[in-house]
PDB file of N, CA and C in Angstrom:
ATOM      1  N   UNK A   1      -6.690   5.251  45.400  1.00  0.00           N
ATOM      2  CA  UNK A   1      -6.772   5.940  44.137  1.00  0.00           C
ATOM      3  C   UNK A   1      -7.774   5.276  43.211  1.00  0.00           C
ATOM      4  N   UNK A   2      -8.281   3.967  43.185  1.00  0.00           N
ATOM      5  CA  UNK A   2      -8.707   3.283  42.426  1.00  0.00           C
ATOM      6  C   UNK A   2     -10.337   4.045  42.829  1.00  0.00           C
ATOM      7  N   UNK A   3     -10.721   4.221  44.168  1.00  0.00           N
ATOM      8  CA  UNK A   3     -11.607   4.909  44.262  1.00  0.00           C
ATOM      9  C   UNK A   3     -11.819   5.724  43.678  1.00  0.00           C
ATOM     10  N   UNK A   4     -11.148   6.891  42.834  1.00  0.00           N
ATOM     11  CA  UNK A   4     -11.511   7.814  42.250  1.00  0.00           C
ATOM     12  C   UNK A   4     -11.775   7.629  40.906  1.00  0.00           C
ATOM     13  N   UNK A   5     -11.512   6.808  40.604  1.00  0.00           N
ATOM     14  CA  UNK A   5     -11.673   6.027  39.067  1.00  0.00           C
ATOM     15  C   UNK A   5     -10.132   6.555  38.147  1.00  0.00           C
ATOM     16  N   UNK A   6      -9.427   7.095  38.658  1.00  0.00           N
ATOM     17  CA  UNK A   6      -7.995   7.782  37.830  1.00  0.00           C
ATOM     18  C   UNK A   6      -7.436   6.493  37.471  1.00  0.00           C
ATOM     19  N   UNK A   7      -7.066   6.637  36.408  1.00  0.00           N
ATOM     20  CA  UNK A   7      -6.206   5.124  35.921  1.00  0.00           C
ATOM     21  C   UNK A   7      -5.301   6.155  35.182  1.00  0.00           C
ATOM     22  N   UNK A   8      -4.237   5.151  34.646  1.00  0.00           N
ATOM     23  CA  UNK A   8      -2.960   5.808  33.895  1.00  0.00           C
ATOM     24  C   UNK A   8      -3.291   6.254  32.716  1.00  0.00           C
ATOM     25  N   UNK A   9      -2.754   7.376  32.727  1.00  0.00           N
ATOM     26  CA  UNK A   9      -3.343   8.825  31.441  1.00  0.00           C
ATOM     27  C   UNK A   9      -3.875   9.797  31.788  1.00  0.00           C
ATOM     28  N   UNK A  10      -3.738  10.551  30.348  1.00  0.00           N
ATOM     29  CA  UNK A  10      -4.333  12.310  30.170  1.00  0.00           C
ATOM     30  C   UNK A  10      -5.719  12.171  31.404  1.00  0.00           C
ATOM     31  N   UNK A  11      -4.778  13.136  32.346  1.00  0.00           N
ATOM     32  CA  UNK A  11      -6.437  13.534  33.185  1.00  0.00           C
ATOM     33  C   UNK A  11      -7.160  14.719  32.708  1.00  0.00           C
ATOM     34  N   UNK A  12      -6.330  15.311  32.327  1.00  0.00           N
ATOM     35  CA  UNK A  12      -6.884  17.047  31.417  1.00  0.00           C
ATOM     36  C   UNK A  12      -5.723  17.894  31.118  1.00  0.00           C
ATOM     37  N   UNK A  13      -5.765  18.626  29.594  1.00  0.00           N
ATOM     38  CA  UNK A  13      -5.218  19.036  28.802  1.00  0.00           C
ATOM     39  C   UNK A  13      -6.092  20.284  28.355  1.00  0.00           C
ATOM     40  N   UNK A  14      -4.916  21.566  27.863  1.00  0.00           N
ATOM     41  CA  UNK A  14      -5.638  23.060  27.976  1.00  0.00           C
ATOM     42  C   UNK A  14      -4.766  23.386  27.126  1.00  0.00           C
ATOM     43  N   UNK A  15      -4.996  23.929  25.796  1.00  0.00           N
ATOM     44  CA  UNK A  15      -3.958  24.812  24.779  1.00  0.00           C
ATOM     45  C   UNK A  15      -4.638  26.018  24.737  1.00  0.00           C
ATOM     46  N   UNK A  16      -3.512  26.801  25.046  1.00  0.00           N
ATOM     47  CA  UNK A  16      -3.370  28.073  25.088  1.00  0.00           C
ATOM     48  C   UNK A  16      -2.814  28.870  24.015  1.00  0.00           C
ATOM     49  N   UNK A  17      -3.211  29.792  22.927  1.00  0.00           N
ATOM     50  CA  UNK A  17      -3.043  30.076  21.646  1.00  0.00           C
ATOM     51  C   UNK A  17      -2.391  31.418  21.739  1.00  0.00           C
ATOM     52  N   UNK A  18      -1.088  31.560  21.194  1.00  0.00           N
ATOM     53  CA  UNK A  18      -0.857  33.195  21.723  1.00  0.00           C
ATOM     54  C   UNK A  18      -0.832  33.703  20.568  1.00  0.00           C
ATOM     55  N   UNK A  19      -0.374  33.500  19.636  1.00  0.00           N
ATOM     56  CA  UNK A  19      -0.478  33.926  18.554  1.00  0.00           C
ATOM     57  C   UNK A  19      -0.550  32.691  17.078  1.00  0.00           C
ATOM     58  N   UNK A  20      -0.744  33.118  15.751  1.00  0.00           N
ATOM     59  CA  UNK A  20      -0.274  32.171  15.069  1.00  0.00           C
ATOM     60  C   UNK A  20       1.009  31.535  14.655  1.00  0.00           C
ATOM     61  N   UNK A  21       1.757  31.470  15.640  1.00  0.00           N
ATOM     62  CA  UNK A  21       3.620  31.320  15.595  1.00  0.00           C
ATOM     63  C   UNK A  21       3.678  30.348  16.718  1.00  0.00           C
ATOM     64  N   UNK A  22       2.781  30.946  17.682  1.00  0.00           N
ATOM     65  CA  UNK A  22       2.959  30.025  19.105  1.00  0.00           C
ATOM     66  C   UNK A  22       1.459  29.664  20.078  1.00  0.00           C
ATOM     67  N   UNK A  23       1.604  28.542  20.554  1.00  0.00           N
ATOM     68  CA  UNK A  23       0.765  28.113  21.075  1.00  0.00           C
ATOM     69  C   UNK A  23       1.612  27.083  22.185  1.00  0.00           C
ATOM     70  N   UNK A  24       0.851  26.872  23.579  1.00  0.00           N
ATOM     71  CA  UNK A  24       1.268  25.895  24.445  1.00  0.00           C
ATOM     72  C   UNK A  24      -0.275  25.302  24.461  1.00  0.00           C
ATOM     73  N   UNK A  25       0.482  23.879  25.569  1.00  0.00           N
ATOM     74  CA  UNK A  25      -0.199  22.930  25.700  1.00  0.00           C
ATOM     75  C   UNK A  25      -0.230  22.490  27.215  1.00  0.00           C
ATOM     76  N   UNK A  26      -0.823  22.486  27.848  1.00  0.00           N
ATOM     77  CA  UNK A  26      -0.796  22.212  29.578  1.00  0.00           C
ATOM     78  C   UNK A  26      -1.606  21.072  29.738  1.00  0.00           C
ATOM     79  N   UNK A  27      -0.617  19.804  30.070  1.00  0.00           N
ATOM     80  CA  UNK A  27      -1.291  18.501  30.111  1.00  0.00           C
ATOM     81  C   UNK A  27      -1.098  18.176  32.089  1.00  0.00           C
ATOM     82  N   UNK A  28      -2.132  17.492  32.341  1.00  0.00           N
ATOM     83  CA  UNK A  28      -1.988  16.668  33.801  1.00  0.00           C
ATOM     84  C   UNK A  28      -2.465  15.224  33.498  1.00  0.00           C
ATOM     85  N   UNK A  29      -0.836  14.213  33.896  1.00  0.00           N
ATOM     86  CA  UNK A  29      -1.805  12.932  33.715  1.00  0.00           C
ATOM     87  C   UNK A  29      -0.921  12.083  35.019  1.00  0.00           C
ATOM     88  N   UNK A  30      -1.648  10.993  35.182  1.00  0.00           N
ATOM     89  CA  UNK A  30      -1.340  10.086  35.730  1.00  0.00           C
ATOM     90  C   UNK A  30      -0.137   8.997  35.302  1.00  0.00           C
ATOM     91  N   UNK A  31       0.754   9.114  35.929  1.00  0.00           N
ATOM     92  CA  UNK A  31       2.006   8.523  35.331  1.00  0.00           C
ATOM     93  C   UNK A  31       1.558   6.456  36.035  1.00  0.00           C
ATOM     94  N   UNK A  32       2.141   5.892  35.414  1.00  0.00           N
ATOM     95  CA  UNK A  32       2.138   4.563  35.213  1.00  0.00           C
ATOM     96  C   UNK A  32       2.733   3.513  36.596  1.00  0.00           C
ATOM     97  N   UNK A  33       3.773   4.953  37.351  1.00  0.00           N
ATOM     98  CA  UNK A  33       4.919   4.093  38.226  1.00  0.00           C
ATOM     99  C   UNK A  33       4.240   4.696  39.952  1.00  0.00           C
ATOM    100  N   UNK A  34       3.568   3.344  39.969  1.00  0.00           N
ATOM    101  CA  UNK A  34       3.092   4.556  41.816  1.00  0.00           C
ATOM    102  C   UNK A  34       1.782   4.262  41.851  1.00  0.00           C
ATOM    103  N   UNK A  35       0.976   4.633  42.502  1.00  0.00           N
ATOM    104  CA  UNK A  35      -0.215   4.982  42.759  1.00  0.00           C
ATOM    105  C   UNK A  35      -0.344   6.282  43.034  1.00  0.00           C
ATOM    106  N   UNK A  36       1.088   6.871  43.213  1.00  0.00           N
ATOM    107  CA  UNK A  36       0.581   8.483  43.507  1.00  0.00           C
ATOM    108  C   UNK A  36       1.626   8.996  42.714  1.00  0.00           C
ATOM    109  N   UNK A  37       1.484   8.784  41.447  1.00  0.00           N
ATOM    110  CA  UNK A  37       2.430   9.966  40.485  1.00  0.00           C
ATOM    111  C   UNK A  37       1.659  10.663  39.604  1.00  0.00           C
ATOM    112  N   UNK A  38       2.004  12.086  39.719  1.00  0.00           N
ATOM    113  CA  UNK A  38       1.087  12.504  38.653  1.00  0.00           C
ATOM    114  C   UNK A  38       2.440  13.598  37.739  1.00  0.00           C
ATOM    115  N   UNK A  39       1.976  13.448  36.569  1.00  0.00           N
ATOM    116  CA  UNK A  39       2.808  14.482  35.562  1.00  0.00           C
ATOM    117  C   UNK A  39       1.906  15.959  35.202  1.00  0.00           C
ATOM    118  N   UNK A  40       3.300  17.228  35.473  1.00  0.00           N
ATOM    119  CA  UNK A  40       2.475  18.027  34.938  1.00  0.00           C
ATOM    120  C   UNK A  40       3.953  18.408  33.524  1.00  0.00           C
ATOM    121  N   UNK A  41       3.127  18.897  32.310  1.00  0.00           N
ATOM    122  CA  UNK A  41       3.824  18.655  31.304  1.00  0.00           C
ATOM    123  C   UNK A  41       3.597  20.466  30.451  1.00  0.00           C
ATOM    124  N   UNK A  42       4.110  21.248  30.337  1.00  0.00           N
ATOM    125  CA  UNK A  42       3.875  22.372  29.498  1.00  0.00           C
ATOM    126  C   UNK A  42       4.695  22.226  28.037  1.00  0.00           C
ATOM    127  N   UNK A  43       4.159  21.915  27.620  1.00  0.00           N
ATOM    128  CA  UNK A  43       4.708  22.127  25.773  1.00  0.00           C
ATOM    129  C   UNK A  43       4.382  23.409  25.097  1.00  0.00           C
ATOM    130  N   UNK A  44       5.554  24.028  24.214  1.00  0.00           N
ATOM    131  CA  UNK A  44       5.226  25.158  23.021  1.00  0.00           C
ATOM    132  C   UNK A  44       5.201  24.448  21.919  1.00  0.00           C
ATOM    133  N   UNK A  45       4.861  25.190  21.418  1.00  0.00           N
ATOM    134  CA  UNK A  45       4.145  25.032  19.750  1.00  0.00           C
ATOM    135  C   UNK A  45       4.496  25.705  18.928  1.00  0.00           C
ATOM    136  N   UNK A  46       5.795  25.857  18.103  1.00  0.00           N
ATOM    137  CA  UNK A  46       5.678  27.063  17.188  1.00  0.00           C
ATOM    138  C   UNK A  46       5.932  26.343  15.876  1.00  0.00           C
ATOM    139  N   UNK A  47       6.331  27.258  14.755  1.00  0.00           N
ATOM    140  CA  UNK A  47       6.728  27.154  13.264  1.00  0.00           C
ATOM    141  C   UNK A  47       8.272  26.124  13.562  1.00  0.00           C
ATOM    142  N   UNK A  48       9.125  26.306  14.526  1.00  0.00           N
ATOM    143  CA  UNK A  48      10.023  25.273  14.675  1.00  0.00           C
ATOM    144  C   UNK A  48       9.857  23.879  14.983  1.00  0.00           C
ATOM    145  N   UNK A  49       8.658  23.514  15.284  1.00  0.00           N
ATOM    146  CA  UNK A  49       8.288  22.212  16.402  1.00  0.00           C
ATOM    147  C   UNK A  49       8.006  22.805  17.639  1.00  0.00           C
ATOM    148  N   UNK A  50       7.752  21.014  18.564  1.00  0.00           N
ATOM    149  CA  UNK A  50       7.413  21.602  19.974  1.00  0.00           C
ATOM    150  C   UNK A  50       8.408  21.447  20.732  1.00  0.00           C
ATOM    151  N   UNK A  51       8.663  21.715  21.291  1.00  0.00           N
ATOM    152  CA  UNK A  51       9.678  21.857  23.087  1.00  0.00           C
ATOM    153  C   UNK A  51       8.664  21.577  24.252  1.00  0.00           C
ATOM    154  N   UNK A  52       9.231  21.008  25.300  1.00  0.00           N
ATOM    155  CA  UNK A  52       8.891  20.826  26.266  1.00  0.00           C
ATOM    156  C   UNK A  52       9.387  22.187  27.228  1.00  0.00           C
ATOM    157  N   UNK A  53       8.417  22.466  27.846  1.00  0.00           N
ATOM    158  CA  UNK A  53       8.947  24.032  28.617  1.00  0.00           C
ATOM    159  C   UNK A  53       9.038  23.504  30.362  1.00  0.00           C
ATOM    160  N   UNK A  54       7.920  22.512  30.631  1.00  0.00           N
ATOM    161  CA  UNK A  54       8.281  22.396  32.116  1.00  0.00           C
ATOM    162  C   UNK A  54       7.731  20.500  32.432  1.00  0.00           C
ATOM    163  N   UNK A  55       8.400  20.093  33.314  1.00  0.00           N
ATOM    164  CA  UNK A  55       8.335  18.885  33.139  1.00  0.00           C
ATOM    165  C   UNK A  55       7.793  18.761  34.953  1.00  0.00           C
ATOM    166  N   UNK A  56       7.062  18.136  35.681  1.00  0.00           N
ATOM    167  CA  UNK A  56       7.035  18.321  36.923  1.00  0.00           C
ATOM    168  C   UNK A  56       6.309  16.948  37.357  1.00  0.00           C
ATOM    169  N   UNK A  57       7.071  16.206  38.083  1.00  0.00           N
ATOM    170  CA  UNK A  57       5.704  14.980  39.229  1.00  0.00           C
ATOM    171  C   UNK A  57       5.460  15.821  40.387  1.00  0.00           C
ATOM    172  N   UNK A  58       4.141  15.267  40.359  1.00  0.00           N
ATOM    173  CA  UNK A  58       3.826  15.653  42.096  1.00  0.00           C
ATOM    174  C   UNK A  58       3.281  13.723  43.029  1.00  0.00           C
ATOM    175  N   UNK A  59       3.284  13.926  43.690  1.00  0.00           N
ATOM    176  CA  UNK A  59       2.628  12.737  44.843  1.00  0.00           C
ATOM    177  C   UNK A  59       0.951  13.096  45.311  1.00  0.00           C
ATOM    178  N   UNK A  60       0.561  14.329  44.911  1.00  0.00           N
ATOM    179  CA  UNK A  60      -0.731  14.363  45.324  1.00  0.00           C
ATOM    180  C   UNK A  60      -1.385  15.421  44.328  1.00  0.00           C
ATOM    181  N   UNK A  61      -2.535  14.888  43.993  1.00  0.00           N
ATOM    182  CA  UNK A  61      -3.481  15.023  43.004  1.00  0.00           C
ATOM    183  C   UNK A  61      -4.252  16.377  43.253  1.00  0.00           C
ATOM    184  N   UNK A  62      -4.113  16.711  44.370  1.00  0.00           N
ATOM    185  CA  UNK A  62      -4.594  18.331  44.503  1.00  0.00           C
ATOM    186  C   UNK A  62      -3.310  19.285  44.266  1.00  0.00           C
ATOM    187  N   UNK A  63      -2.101  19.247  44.778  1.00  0.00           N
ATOM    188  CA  UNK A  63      -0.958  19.502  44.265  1.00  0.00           C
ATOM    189  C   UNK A  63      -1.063  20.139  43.323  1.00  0.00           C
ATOM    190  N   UNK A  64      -0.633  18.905  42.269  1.00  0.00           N
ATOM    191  CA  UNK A  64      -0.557  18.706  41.216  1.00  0.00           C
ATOM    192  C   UNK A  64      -1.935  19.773  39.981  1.00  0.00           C
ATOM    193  N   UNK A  65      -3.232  19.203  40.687  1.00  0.00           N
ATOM    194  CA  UNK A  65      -4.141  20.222  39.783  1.00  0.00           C
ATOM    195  C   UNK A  65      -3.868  21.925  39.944  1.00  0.00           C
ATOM    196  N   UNK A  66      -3.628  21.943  41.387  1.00  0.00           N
ATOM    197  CA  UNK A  66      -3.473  23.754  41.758  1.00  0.00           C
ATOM    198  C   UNK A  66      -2.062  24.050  40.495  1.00  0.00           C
ATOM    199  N   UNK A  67      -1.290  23.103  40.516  1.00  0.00           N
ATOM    200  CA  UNK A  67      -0.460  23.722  40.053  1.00  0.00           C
ATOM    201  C   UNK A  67      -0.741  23.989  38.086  1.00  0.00           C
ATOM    202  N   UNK A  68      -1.326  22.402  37.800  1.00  0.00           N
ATOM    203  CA  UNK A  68      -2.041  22.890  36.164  1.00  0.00           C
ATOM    204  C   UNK A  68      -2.421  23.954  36.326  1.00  0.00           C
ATOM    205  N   UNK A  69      -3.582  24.630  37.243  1.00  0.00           N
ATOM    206  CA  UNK A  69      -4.650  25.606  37.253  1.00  0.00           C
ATOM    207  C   UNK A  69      -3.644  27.094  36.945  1.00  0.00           C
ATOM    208  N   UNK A  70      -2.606  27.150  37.962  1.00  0.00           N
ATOM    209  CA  UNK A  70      -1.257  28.180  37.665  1.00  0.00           C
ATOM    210  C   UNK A  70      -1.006  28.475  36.655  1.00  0.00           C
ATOM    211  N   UNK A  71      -0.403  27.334  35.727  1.00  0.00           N
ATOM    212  CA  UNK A  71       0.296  27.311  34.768  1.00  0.00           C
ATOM    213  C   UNK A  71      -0.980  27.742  33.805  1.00  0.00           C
ATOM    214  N   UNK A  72      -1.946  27.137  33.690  1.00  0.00           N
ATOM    215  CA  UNK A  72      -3.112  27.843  32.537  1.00  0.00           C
ATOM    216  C   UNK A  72      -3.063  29.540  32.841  1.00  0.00           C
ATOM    217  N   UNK A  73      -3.199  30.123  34.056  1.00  0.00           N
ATOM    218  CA  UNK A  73      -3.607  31.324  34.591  1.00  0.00           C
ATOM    219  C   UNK A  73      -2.292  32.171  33.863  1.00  0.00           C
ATOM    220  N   UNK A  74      -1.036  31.164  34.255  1.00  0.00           N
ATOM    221  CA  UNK A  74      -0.075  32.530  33.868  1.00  0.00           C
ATOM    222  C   UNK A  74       0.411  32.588  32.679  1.00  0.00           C
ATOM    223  N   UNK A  75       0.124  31.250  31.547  1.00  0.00           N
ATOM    224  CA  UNK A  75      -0.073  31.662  30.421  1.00  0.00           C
ATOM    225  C   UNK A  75      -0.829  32.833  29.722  1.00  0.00           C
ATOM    226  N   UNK A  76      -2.021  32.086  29.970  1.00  0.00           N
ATOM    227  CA  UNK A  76      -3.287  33.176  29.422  1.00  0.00           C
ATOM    228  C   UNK A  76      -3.136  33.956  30.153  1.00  0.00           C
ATOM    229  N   UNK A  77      -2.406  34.786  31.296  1.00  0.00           N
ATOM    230  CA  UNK A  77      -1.972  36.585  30.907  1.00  0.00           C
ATOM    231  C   UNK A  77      -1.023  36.945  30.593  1.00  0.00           C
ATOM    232  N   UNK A  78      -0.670  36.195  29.226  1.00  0.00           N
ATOM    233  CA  UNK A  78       0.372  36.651  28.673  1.00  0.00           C
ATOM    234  C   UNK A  78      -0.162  37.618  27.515  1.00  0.00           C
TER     235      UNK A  78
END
């Protein structure tokens, strides 16, 4: 992993705006415990605060991106 240069943290982050009430946030990062943990994290955004909507590790870094790539896609056709 060190080959790829990934160290612990935000690998990429995507907010998705649905209206002015609500907005999410689709983060992928590298978690701290492992050499192969990665977090995928969906947060909302509204006039109440944020919530966490989906919380997910994966063990592999392609995984893990297909699945950010999802979660952006099936937001934004909302």
């Amino acid at each position: 992993m060190l080959s790829l240069g990934i160290r612990p943290g935000l690998i990429t982050s995507h907010t998705i705006v649905i209206n002015d009430t609500l907005s999410y946030q689709v983060r992928l990062s590298k978690g701290h415990f492992g050499p192969d943990h990665y977090r995928l994290d969906v947060r909302a955004t509204t006039t109440l605060g944020q919530l966490t909507v989906l919380h997910t590790c994966y063990h592999d870094l392609t995984a893990a991106h297909q699945a950010f790539e999802h979660q952006c896609h099936q937001l934004q056709a909302r």
